[in-house]
Protein backbone atom coordinates (compact mmCIF):
# COMPACT_ATOMS: atom_id res chain seq x y z
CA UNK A 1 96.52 96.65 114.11
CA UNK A 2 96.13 96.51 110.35
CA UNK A 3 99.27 94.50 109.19
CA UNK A 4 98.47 92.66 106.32
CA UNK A 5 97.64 89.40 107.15
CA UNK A 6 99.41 87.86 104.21
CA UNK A 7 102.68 89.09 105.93
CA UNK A 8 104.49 86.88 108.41
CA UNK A 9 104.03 88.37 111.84
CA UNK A 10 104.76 87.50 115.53
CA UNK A 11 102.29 89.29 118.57
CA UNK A 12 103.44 89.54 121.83
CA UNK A 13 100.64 90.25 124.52
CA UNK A 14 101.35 93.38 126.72
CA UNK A 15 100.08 96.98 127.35
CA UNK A 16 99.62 99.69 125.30
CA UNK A 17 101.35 101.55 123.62
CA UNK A 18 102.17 98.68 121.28
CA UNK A 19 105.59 98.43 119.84
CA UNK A 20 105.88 97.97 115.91
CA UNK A 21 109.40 96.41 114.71
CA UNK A 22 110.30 97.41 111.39
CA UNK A 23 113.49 95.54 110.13
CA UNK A 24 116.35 96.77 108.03
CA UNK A 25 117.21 96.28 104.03
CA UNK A 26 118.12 92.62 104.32
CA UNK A 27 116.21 91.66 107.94
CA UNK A 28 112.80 89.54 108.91
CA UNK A 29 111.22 89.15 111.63
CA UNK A 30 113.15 86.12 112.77
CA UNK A 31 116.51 87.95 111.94
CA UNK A 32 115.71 90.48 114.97
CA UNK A 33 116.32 87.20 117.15
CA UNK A 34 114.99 87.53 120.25
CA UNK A 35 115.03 91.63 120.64
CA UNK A 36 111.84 92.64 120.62
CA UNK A 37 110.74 90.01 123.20
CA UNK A 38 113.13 91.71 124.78
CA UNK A 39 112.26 95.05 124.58
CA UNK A 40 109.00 94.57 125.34
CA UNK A 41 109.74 92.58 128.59
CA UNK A 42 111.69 95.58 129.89
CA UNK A 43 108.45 98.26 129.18
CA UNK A 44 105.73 96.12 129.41
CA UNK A 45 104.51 96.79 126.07
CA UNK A 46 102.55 94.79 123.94
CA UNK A 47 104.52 94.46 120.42
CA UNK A 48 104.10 93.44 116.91
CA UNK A 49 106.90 91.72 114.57
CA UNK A 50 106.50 91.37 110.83
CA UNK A 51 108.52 90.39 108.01
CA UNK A 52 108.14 93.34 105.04
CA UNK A 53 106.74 91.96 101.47
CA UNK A 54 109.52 90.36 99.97
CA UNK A 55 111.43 89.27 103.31
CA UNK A 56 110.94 86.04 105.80
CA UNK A 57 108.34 83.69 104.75
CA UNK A 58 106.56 86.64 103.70
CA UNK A 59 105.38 86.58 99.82
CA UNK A 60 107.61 87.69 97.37
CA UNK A 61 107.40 91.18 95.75
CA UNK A 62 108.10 91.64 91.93
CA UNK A 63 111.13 93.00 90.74
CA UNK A 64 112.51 95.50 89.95
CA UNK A 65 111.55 97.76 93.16
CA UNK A 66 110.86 101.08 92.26
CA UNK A 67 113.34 103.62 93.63
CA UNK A 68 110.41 105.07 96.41
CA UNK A 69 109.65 101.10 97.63
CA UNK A 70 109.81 102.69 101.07
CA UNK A 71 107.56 104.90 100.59
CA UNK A 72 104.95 102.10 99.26
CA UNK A 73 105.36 99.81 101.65
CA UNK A 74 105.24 102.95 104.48
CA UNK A 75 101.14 103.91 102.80
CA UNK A 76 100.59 99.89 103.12
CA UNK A 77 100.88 100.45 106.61
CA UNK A 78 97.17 100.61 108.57
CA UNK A 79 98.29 100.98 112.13
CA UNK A 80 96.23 102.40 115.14
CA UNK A 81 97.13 105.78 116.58
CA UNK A 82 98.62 104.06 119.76
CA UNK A 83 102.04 103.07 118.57
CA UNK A 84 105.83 103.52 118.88
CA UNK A 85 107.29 102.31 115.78
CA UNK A 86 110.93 100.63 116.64
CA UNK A 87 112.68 100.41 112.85
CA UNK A 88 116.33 99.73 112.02
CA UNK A 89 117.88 101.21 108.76
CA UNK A 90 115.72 101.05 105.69
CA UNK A 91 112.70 100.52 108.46
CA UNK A 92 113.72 103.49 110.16
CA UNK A 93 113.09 105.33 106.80
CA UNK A 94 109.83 103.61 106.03
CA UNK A 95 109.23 104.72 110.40
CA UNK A 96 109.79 107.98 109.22
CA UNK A 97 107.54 108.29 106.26
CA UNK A 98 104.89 106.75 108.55
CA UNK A 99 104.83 108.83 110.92
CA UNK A 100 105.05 112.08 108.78
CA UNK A 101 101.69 111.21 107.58
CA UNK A 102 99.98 109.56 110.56
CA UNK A 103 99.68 109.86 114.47
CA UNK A 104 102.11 107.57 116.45
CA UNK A 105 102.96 107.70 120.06
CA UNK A 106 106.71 107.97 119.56
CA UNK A 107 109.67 106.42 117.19
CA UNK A 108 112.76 104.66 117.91
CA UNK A 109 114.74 103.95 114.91
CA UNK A 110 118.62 102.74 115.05
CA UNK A 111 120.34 103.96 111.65
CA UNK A 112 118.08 105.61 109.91
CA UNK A 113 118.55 106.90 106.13
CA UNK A 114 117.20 110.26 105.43
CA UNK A 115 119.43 110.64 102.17
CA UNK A 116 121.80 108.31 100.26
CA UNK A 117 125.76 109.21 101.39
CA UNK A 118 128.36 107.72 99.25
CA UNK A 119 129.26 105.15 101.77
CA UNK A 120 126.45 103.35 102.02
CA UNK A 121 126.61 102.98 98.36
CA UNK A 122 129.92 101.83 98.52
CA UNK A 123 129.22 99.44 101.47
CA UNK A 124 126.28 97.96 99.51
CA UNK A 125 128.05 97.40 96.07
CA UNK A 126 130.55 95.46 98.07
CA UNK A 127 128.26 92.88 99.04
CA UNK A 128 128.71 89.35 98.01
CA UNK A 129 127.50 85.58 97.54
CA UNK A 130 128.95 85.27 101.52
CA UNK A 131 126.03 87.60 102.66
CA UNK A 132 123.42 86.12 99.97
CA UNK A 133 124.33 82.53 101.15
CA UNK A 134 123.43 83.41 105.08
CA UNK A 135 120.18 84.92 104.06
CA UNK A 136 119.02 81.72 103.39
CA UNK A 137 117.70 80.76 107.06
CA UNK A 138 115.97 83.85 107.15
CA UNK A 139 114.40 84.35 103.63
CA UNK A 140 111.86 81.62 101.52
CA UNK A 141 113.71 83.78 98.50
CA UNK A 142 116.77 85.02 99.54
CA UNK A 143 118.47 85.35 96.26
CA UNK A 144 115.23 87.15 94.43
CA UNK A 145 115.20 89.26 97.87
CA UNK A 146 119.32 90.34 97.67
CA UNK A 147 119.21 90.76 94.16
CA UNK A 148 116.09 92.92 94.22
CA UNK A 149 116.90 95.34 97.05
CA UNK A 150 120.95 95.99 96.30
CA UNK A 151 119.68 96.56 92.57
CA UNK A 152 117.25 99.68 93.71
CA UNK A 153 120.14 101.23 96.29
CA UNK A 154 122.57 101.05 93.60
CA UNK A 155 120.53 102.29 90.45
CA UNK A 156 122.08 105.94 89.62
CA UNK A 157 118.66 106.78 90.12
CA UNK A 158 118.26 106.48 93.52
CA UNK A 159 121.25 108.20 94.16
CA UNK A 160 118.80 111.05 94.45
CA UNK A 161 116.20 109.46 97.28
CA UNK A 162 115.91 111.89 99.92
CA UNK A 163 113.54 111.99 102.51
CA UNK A 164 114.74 115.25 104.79
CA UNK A 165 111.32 117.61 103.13
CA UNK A 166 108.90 115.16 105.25
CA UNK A 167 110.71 115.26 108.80
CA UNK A 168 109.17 118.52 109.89
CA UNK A 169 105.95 117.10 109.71
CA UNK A 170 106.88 113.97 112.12
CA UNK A 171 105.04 115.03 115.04
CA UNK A 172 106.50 112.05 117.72
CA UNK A 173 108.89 112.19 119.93
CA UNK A 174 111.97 110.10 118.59
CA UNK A 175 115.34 108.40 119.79
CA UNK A 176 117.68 108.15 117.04
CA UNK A 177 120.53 105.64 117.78
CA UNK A 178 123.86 105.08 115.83
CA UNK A 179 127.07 103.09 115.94
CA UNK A 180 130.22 105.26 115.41
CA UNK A 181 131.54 102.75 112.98
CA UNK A 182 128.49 102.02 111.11
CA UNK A 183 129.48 100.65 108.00
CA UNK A 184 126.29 101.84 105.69
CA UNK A 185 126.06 105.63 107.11
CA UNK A 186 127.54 108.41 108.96
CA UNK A 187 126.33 111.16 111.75
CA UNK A 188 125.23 113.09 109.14
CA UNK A 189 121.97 110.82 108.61
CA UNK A 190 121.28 111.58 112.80
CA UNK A 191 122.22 115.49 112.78
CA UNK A 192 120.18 116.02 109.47
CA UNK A 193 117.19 114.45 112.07
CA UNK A 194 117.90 116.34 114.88
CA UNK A 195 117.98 119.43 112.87
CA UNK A 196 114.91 119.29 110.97
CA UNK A 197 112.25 117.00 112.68
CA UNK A 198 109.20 118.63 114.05
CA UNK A 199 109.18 116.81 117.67
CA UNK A 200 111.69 116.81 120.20
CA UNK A 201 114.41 114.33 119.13
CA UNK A 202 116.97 112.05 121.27
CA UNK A 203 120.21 110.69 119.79
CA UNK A 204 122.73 108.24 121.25
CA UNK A 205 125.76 107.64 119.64
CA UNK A 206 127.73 104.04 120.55
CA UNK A 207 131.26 103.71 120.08
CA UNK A 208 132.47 100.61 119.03
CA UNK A 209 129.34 99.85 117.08
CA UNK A 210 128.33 99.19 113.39
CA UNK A 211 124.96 99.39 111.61
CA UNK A 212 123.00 96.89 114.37
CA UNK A 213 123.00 98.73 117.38
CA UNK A 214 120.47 96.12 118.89
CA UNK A 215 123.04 93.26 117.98
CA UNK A 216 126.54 94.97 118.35
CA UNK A 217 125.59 96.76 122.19
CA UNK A 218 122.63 95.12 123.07
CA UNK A 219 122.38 95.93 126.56
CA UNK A 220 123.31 99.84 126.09
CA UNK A 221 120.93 99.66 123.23
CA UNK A 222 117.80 98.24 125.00
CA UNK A 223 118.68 100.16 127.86
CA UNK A 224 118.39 103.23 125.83
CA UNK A 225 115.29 102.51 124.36
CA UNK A 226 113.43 101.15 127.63
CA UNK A 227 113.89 104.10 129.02
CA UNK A 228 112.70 106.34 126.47
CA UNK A 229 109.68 104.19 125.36
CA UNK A 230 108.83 104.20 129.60
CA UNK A 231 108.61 107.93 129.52
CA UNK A 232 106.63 107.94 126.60
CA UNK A 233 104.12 105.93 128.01
């Protein structure tokens, strides 16, 4: 499983296929809590936790990011075939790219970006010291970390990231999961998905549920994905 060892990472012994967590814009491996334990109690399957470069006690990557940081930190990425990649948000993009250029067993991503909407700017300009002060317990270097990544999302540049050209050539069966009130993006991000991506695709919509579907309805959430990851298996 070609992580880079430099990374901060968590295994969890199980059966294949192997589950892959990829966390959101602001996450680590220790934000997920106790999910992915979780998730791979409920299947069986073995699973890997990691904290991108930049995030957790991970080492620190230079800013500024360059507006297609997914996409480098997507080709870092030396995984075996045998996978189901399990990313929220920004790691549901970097999922995405993945798996438009590789072989996985299946995806599960909970609010995905496939474009930039106007909200999720707006969401992430908002953002203050309250959020940068309870990355702390999370992050060796928070501030360098919040500064860095809501300095890339709102450059006019990357106003023009989009993603939707590669999702015909994702191959892997995917569940797509999203909150109704999801604070960062809207249905569009899941029906521009469904629409275009070159495997069959599942969606859930929650009601009553922001950008953390794993957090904000846990049990429907794992629920959902148990039972698709068991049929994929």
């Amino acid at each position: 499983m070609g992580i880079d060892p430099s990374l901060e990472q968590l295994r969890i012994d199980g059966a294949p296929p192997t589950l892959v967590f990829v966390h959101e814009g602001l996450g680590s491996l220790s934000a997920w809590r106790d999910f992915p334990a979780a998730l791979a109690a409920a299947t069986g399957c073995a699973a890997v936790v990691f904290s991108r470069a930049g995030y957790g006690r991970s080492p620190r990557m230079p800013a500024p990011w360059p507006v297609e940081f997914m996409h480098h930190e997507a080709a870092a990425l030396r995984l075996d075939d045998d996978v189901i990649l399990v990313g929220h948000s920004d790691g549901a993009s970097i999922a995405l790219i993945y798996a438009a250029a590789h072989p996985v067993r299946a995806l599960v991503l909970e609010a995905p970006h496939v474009f930039v909407e106007d909200k999720t700017v707006a969401a992430i300009a908002r953002l203050g010291d309250d959020v940068r002060a309870r990355l702390a317990k999370h992050h060796d270097h928070a501030d360098e970390l919040f500064d860095a990544w809501r300095d890339v999302w709102l450059r006019p540049a990357f106003r023009r990231w989009n993603i939707e050209a590669i999702l015909a050539r994702v191959h892997a069966p995917t569940l797509v999961i999203q909150g109704d009130d999801d604070e960062y993006g809207t249905v569009a991000q899941v029906d521009a998905i469904r629409r275009q991506l070159g495997a069959p695709c599942e969606t859930l919509m929650l009601p009553a549920c922001g950008h953390s579907p794993h957090r904000d309805q846990r049990e429907r959430t794992l629920a959902a994905m148990s039972d698709f990851i068991r049929r994929r298996r």
